[in-house]
N, C-alpha and C. Protein backbone atom coordinates (compact mmCIF):
# COMPACT_ATOMS: atom_id res chain seq x y z
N UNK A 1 -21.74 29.12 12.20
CA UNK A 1 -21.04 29.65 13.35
C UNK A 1 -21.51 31.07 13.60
N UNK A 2 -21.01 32.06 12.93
CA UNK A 2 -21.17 33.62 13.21
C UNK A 2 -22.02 33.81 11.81
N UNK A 3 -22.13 33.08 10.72
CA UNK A 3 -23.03 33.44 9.77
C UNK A 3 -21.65 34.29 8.51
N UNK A 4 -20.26 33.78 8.69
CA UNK A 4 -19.59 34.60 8.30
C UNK A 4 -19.06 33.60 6.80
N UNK A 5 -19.07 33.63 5.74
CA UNK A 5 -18.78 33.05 4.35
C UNK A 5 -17.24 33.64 4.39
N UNK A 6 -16.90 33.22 2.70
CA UNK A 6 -16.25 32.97 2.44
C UNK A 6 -15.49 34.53 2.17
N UNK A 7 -16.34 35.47 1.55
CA UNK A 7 -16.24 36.57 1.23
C UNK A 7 -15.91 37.56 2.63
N UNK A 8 -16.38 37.52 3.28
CA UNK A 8 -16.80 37.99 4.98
C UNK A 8 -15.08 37.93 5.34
N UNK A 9 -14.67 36.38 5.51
CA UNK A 9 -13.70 35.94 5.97
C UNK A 9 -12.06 36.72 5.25
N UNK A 10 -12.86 36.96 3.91
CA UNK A 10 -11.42 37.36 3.01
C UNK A 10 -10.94 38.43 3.51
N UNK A 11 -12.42 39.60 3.63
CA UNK A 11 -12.14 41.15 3.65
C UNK A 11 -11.55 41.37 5.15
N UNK A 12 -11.95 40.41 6.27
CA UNK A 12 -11.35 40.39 7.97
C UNK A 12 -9.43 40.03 7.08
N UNK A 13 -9.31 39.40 6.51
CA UNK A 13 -7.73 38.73 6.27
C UNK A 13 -7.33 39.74 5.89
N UNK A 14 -8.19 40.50 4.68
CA UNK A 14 -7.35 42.04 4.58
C UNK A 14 -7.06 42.86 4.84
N UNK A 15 -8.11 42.81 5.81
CA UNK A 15 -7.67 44.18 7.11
C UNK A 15 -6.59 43.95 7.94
N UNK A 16 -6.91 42.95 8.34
CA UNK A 16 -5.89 42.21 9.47
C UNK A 16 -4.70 42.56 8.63
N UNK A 17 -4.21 42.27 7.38
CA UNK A 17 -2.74 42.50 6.49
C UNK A 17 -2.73 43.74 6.62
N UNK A 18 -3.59 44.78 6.19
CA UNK A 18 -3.08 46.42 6.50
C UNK A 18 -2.95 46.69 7.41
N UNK A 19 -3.85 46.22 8.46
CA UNK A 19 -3.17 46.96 9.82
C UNK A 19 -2.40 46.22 10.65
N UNK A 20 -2.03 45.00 10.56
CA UNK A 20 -0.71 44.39 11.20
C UNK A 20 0.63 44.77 10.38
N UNK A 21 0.26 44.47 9.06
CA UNK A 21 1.64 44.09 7.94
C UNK A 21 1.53 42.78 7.96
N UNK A 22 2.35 42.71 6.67
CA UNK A 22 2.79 40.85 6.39
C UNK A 22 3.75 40.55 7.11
N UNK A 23 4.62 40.98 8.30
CA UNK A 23 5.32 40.73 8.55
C UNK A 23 5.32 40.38 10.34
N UNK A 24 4.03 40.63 10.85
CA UNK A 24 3.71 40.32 12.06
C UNK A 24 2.04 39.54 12.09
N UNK A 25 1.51 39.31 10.78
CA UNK A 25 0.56 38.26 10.65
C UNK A 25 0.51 36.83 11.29
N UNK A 26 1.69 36.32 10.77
CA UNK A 26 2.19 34.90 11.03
C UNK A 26 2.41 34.55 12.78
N UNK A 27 3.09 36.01 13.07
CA UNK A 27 2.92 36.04 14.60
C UNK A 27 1.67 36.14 15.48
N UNK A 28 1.09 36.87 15.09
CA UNK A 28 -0.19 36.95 15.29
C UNK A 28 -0.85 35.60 15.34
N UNK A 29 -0.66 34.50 14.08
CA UNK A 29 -1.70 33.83 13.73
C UNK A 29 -1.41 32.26 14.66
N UNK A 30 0.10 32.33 15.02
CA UNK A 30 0.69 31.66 15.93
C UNK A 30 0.08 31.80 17.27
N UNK A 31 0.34 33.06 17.69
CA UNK A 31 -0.15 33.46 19.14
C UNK A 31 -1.52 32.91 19.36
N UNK A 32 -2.64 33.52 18.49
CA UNK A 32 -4.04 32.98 18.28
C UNK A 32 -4.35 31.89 18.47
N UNK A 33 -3.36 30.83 17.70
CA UNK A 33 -3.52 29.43 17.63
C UNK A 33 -3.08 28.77 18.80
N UNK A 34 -2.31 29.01 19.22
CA UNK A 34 -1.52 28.60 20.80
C UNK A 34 -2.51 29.04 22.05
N UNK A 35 -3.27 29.97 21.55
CA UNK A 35 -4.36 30.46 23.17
C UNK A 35 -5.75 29.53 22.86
N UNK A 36 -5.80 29.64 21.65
CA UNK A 36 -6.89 28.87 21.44
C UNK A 36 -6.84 26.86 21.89
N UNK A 37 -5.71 26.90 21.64
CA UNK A 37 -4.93 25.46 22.29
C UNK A 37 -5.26 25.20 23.31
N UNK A 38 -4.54 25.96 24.18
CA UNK A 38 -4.41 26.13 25.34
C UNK A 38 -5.44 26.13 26.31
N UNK A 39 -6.79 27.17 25.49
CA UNK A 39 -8.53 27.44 26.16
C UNK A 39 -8.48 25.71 26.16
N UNK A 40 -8.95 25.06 24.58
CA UNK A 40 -9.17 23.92 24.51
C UNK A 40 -8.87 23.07 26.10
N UNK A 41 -7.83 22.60 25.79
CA UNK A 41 -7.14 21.81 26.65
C UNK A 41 -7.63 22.27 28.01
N UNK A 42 -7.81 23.43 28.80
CA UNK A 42 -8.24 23.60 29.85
C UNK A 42 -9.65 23.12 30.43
N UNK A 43 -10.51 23.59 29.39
CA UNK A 43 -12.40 22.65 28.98
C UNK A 43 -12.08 21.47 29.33
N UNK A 44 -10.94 20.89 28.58
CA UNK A 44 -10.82 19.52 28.67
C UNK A 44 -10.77 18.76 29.90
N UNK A 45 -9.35 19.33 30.50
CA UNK A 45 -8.96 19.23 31.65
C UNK A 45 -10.11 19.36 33.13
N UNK A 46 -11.00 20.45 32.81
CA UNK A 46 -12.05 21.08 33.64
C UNK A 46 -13.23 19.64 33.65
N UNK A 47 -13.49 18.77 32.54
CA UNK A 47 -14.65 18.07 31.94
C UNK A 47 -13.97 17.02 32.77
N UNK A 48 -12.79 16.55 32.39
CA UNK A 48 -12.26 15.23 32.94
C UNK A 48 -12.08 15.56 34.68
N UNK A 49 -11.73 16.44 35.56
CA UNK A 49 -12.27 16.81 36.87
C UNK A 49 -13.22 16.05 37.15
N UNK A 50 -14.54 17.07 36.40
CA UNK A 50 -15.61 16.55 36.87
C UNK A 50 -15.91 15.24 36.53
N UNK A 51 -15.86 14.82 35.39
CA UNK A 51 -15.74 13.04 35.72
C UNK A 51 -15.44 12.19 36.35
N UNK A 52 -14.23 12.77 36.87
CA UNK A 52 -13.53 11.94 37.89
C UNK A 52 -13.67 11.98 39.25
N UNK A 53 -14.76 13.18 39.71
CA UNK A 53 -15.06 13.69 40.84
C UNK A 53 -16.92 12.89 41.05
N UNK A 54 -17.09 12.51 39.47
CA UNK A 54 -18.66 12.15 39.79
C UNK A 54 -18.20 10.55 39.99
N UNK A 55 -16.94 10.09 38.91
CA UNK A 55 -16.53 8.68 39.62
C UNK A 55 -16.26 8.06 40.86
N UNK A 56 -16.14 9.15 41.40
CA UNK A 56 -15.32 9.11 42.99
C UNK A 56 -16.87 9.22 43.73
N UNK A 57 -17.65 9.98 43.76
CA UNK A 57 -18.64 10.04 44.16
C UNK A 57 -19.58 8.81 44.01
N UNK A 58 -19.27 8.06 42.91
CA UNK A 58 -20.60 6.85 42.70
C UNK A 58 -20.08 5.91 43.32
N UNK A 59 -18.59 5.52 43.27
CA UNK A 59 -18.25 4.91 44.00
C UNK A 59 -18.31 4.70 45.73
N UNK A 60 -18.06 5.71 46.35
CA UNK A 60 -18.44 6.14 47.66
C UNK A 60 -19.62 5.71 47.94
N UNK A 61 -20.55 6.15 47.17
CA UNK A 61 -22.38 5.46 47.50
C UNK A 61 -22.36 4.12 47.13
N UNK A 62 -21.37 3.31 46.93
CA UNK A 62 -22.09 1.90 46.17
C UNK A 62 -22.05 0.80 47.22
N UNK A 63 -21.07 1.12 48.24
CA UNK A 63 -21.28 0.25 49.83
C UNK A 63 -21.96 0.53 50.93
N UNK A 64 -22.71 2.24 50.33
CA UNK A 64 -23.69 2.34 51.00
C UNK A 64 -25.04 1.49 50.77
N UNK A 65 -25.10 1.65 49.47
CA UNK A 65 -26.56 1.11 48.77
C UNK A 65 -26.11 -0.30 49.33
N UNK A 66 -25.22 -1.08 48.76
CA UNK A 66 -25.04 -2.62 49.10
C UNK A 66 -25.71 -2.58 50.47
N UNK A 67 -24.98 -2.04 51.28
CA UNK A 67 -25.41 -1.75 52.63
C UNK A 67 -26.77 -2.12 53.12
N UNK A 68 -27.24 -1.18 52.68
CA UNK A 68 -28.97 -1.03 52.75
C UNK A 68 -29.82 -1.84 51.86
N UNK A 69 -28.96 -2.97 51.16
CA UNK A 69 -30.03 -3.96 50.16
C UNK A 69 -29.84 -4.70 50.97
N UNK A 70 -28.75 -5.07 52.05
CA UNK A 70 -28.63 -6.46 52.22
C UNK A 70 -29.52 -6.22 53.75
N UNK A 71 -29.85 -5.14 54.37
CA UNK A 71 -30.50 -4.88 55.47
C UNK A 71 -31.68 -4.83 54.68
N UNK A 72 -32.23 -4.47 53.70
CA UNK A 72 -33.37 -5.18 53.53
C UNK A 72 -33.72 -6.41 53.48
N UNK A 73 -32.99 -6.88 53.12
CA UNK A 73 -33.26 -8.84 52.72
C UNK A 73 -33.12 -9.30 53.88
């Protein structure tokens, strides 16, 4: 990911404890987790759009094409 181990990860947790406190960590780690949710789900939401906008689109062309096979024949 960022190239960050195990060690890397500890000394960020310890900082984060001195300069939040133990007592607004958990809040913190809540909040974090809930936006990060939230990003998720929006990608998601954004991906399935466009799927459903390229479904809508293939569909629309497919009585065109019929169209134009059977005026060929």
């Amino acid at each position: 990911m960022f190239g960050l181990g195990a060690p890397e990860l500890l000394l960020i947790l310890v900082i984060a404890l001195v300069v939040f406190g133990p007592g607004k960590l958990p809040t913190i780690g809540h909040a974090l987790g809930k936006s990060l949710h939230e990003f998720k789900d929006a990608v998601n939401a954004d991906e399935a759009q466009k799927t459903v906008e390229e479904t809508a689109q293939t569909t629309e062309a497919l009585p065109r094409q019929n169209a134009q096979a059977s005026d060929k024949v």
